[in-house]
PDB file of N, CA and C in Angstrom:
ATOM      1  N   UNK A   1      55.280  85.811  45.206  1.00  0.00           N
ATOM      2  CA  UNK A   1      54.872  85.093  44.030  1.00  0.00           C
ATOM      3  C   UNK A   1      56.025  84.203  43.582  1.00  0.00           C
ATOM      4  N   UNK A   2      55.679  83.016  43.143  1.00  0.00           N
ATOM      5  CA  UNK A   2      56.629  81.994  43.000  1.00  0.00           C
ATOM      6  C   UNK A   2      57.034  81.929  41.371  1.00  0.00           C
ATOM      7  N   UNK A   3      58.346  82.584  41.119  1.00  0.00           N
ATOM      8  CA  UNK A   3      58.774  82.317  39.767  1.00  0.00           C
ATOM      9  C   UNK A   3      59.388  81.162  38.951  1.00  0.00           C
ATOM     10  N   UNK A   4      59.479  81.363  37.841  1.00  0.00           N
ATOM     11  CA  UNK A   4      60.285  80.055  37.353  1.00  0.00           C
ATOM     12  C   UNK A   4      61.379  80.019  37.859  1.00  0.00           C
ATOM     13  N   UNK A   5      62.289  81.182  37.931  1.00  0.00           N
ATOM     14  CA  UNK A   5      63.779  80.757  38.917  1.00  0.00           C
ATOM     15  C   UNK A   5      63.253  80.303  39.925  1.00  0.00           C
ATOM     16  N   UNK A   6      62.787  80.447  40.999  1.00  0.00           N
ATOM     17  CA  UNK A   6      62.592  79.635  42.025  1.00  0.00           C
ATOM     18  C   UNK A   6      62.188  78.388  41.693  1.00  0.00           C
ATOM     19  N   UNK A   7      61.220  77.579  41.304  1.00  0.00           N
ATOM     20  CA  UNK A   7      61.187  76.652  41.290  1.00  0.00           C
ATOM     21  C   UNK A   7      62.758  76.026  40.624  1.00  0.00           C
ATOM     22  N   UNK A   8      63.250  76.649  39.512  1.00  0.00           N
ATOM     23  CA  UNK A   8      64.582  75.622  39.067  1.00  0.00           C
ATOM     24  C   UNK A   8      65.993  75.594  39.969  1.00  0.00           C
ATOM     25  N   UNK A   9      65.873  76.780  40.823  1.00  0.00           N
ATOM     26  CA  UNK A   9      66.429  76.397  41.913  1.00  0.00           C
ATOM     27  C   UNK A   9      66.656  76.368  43.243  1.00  0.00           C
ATOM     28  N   UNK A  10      65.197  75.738  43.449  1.00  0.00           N
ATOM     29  CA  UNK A  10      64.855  75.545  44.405  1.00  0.00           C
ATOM     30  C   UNK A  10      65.457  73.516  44.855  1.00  0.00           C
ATOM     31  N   UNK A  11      66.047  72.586  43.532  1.00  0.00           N
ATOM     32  CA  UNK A  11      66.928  71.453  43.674  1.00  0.00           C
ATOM     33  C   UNK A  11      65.819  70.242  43.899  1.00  0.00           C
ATOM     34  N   UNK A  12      64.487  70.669  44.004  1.00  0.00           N
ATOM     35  CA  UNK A  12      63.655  69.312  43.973  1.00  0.00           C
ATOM     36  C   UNK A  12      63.574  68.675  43.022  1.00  0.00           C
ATOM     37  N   UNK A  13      63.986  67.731  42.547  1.00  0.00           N
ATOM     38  CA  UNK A  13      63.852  67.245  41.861  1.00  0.00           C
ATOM     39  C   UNK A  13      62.459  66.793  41.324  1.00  0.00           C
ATOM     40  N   UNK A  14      61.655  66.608  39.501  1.00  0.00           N
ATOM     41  CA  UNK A  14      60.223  66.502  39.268  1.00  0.00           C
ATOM     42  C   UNK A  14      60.259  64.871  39.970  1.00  0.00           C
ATOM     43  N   UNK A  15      58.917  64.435  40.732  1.00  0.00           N
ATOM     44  CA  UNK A  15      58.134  63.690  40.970  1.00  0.00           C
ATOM     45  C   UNK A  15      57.380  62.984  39.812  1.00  0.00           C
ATOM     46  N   UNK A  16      57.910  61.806  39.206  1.00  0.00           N
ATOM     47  CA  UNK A  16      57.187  61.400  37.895  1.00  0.00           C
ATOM     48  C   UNK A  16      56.613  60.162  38.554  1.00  0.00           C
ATOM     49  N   UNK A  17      56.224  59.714  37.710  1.00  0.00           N
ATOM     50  CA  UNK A  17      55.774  58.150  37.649  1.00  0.00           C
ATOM     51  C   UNK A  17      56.311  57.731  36.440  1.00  0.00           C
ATOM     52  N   UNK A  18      56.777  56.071  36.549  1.00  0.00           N
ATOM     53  CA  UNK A  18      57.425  55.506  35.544  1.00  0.00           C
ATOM     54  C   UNK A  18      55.904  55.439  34.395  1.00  0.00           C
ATOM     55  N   UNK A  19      56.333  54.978  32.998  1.00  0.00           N
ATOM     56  CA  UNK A  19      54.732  54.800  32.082  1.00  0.00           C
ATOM     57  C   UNK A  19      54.258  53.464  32.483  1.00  0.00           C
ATOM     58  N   UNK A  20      55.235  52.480  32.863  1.00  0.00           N
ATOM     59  CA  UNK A  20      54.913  51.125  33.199  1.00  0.00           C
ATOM     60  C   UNK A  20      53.855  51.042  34.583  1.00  0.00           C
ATOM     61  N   UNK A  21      53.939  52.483  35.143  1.00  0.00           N
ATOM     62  CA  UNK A  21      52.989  51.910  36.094  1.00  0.00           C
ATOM     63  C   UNK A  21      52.212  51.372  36.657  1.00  0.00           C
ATOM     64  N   UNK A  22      51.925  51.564  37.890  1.00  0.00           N
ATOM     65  CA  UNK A  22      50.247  51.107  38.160  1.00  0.00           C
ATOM     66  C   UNK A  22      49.368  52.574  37.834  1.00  0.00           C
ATOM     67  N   UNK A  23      48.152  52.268  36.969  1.00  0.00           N
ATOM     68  CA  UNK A  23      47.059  52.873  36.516  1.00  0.00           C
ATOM     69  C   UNK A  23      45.971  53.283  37.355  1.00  0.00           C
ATOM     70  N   UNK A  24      45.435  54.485  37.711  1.00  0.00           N
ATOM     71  CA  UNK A  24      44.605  54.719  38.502  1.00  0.00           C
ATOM     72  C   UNK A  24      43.781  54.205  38.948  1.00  0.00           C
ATOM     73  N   UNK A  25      42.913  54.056  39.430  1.00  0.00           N
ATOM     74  CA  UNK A  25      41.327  53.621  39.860  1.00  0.00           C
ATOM     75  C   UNK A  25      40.144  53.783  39.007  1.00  0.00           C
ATOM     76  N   UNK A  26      39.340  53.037  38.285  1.00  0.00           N
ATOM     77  CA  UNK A  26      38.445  53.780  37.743  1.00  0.00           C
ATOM     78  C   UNK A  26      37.545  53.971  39.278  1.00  0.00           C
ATOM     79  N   UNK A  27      36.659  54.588  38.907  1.00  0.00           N
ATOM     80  CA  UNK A  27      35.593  55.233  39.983  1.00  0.00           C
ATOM     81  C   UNK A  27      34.712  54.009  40.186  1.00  0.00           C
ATOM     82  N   UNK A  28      34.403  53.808  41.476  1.00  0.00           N
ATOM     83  CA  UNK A  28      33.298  52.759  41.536  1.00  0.00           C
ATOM     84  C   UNK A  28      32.100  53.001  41.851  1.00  0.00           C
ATOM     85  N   UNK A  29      31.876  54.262  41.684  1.00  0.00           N
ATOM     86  CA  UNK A  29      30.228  54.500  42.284  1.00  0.00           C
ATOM     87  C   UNK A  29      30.013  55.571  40.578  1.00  0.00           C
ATOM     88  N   UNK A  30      28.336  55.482  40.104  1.00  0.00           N
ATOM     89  CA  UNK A  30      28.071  56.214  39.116  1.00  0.00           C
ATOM     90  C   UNK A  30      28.706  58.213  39.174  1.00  0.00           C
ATOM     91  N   UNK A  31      28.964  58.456  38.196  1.00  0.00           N
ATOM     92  CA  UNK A  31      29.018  59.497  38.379  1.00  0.00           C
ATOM     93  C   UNK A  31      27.472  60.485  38.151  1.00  0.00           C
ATOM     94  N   UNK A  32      27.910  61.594  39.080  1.00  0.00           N
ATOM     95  CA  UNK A  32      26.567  62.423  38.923  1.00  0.00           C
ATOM     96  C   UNK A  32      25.339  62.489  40.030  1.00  0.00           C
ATOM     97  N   UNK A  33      24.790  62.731  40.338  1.00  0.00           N
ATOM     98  CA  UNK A  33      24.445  62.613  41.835  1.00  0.00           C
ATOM     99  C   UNK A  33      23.184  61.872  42.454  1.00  0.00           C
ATOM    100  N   UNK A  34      22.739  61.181  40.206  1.00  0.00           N
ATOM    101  CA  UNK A  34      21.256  60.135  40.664  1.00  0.00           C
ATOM    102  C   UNK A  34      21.881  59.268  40.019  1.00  0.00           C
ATOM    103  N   UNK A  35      21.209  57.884  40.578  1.00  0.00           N
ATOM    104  CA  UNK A  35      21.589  56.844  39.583  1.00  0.00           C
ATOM    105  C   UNK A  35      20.123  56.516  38.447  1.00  0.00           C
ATOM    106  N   UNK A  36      20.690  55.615  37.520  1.00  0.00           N
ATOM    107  CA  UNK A  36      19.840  55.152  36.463  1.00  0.00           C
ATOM    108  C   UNK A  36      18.585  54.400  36.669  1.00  0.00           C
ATOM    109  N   UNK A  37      17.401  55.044  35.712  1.00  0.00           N
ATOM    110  CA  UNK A  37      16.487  54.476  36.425  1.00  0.00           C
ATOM    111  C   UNK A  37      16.490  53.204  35.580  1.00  0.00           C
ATOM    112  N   UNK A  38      15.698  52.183  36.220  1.00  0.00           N
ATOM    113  CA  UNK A  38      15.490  50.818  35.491  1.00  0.00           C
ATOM    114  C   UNK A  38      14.107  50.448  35.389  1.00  0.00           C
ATOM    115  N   UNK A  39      13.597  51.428  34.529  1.00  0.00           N
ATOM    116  CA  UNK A  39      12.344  51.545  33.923  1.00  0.00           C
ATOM    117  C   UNK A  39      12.173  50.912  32.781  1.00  0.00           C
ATOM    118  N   UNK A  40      10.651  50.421  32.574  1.00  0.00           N
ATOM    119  CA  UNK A  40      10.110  50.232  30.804  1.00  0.00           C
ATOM    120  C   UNK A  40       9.520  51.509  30.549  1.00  0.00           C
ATOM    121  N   UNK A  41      10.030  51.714  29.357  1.00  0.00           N
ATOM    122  CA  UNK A  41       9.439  53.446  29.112  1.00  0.00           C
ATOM    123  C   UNK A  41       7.928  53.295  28.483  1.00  0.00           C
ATOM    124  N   UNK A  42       7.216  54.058  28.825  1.00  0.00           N
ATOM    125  CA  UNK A  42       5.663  53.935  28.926  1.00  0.00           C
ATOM    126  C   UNK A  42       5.141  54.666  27.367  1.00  0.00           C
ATOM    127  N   UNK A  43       3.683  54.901  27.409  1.00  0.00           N
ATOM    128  CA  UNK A  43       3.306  55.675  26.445  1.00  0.00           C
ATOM    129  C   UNK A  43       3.202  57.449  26.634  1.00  0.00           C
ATOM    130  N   UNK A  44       3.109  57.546  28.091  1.00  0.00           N
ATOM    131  CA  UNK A  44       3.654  58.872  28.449  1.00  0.00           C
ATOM    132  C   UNK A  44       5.219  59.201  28.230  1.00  0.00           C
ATOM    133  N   UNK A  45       5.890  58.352  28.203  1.00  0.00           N
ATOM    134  CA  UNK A  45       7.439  58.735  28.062  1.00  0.00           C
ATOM    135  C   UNK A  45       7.187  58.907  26.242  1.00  0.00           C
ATOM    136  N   UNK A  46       6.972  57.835  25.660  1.00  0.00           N
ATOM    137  CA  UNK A  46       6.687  57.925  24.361  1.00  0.00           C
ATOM    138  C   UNK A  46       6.112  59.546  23.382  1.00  0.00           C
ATOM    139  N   UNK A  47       5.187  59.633  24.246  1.00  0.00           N
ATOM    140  CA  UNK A  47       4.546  60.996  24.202  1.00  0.00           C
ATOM    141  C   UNK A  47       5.273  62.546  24.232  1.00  0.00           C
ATOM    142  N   UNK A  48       5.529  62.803  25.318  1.00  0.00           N
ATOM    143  CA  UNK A  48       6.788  63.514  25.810  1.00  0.00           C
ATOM    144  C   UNK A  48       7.982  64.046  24.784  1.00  0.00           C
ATOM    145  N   UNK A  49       8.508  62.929  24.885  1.00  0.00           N
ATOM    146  CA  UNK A  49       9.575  62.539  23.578  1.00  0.00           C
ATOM    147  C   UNK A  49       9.344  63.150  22.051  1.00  0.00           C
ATOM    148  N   UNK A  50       7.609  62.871  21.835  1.00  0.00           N
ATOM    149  CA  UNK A  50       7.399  63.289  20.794  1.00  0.00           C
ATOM    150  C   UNK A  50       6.942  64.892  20.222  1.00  0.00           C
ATOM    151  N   UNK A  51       6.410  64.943  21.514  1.00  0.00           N
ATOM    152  CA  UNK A  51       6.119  66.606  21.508  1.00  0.00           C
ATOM    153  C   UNK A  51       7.506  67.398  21.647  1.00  0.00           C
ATOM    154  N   UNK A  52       8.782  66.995  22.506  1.00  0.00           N
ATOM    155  CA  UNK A  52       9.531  67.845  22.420  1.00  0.00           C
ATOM    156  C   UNK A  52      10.123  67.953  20.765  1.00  0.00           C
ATOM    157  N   UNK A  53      10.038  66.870  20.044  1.00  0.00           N
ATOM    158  CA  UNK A  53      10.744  66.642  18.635  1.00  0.00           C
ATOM    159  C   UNK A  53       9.826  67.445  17.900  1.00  0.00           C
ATOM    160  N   UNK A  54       8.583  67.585  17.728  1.00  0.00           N
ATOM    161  CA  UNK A  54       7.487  68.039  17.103  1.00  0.00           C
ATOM    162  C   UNK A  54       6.931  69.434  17.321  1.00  0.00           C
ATOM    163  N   UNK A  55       6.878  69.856  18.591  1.00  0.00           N
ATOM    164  CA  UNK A  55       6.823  71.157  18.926  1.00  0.00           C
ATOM    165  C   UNK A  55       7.515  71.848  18.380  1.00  0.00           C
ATOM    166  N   UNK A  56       9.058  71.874  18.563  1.00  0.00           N
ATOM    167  CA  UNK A  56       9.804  73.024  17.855  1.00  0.00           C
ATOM    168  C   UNK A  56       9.719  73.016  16.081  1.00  0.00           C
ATOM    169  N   UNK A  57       9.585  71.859  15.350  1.00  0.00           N
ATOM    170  CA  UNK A  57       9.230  72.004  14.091  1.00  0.00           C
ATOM    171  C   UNK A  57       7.500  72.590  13.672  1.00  0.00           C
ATOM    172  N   UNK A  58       7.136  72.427  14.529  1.00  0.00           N
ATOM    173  CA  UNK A  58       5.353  73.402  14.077  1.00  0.00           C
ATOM    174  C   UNK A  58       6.077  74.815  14.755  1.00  0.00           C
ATOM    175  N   UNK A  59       6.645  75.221  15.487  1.00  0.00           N
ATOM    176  CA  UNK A  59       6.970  76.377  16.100  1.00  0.00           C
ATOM    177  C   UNK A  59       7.960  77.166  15.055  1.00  0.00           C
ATOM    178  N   UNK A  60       8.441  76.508  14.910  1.00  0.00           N
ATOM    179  CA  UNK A  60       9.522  77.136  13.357  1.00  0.00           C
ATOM    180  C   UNK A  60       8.408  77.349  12.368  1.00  0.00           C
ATOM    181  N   UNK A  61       7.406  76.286  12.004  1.00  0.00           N
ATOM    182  CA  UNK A  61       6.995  76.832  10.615  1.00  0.00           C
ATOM    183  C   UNK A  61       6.518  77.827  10.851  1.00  0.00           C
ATOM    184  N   UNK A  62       5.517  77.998  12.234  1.00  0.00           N
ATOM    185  CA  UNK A  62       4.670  78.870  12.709  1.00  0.00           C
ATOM    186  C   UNK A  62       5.150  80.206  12.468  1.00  0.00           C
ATOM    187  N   UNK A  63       6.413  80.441  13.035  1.00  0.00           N
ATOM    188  CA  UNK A  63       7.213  81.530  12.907  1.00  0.00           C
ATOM    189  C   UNK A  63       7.822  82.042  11.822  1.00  0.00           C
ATOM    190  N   UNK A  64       7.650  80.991  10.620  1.00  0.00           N
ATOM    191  CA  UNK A  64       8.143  81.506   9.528  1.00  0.00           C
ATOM    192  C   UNK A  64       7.037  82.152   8.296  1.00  0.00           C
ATOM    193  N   UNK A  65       5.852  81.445   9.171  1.00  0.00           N
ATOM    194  CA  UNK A  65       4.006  81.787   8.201  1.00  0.00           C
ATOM    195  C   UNK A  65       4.226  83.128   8.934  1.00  0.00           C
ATOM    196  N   UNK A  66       4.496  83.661  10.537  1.00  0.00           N
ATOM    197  CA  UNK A  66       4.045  85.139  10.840  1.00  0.00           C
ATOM    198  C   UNK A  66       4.735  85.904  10.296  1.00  0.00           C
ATOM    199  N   UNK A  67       6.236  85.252   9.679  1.00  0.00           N
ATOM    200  CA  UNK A  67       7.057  86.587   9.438  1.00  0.00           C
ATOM    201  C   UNK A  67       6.541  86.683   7.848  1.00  0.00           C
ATOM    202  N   UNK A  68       6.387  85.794   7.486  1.00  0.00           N
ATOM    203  CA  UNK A  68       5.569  86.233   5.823  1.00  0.00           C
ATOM    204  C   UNK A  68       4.354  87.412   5.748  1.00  0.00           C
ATOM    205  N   UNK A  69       3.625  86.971   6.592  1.00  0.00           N
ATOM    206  CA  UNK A  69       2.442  87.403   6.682  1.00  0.00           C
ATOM    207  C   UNK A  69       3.154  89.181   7.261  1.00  0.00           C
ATOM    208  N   UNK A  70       3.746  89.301   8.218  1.00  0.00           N
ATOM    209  CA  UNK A  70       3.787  90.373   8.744  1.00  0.00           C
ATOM    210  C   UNK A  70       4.814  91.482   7.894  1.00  0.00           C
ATOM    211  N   UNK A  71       5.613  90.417   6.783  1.00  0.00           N
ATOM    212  CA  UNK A  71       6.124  91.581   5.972  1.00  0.00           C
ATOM    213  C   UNK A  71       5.519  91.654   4.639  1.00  0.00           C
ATOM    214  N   UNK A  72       4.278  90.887   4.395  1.00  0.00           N
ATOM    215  CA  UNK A  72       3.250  91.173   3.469  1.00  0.00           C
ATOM    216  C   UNK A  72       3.169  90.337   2.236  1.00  0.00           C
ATOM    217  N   UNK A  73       4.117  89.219   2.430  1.00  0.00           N
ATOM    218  CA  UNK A  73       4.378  88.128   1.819  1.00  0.00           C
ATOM    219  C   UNK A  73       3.057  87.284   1.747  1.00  0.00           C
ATOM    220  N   UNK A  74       1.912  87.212   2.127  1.00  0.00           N
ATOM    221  CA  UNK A  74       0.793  86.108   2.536  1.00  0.00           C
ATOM    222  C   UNK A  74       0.370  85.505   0.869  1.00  0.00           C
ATOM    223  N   UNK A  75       0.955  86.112  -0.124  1.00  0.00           N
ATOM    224  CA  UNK A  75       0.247  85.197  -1.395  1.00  0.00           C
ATOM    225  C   UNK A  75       1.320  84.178  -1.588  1.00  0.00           C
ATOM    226  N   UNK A  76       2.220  84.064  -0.732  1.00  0.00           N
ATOM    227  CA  UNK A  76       3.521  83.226  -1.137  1.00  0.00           C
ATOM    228  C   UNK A  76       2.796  81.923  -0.381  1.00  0.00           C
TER     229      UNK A  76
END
């Protein structure tokens, strides 16, 4: 196992780069493993969209009318 004494004297000197350097590469291909689609978004995309936003708010209330009801709350 390689300790800190070893590395400090082991006499290599650190490997820097000046700050003035030259700057990496940005990446030239998309990241991630699909590229973007170049679609007009439809009324099915429209749709979709809306049920995921809308579903979980009727699903919350839903869940908040059973727990009334089931701890005997229903005149509230």
């Amino acid at each position: 196992m390689t300790t800190a004494e070893d590395i400090i004297e082991s006499g290599k000197p650190a490997r820097l780069r000046p700050a003035g350097g030259a700057m990496l590469k940005p990446a030239q291909h998309p990241a991630g493993p699909f590229e973007a689609a170049v679609a007009k978004p439809s009324a099915r995309d429209a749709l979709v969209t809306g049920l995921l936003v809308i579903y979980p708010a009727f699903a919350a209330v839903a869940a908040i009318l059973a727990g009334l009801y089931l701890a005997g709350a229903s005149s509230v």
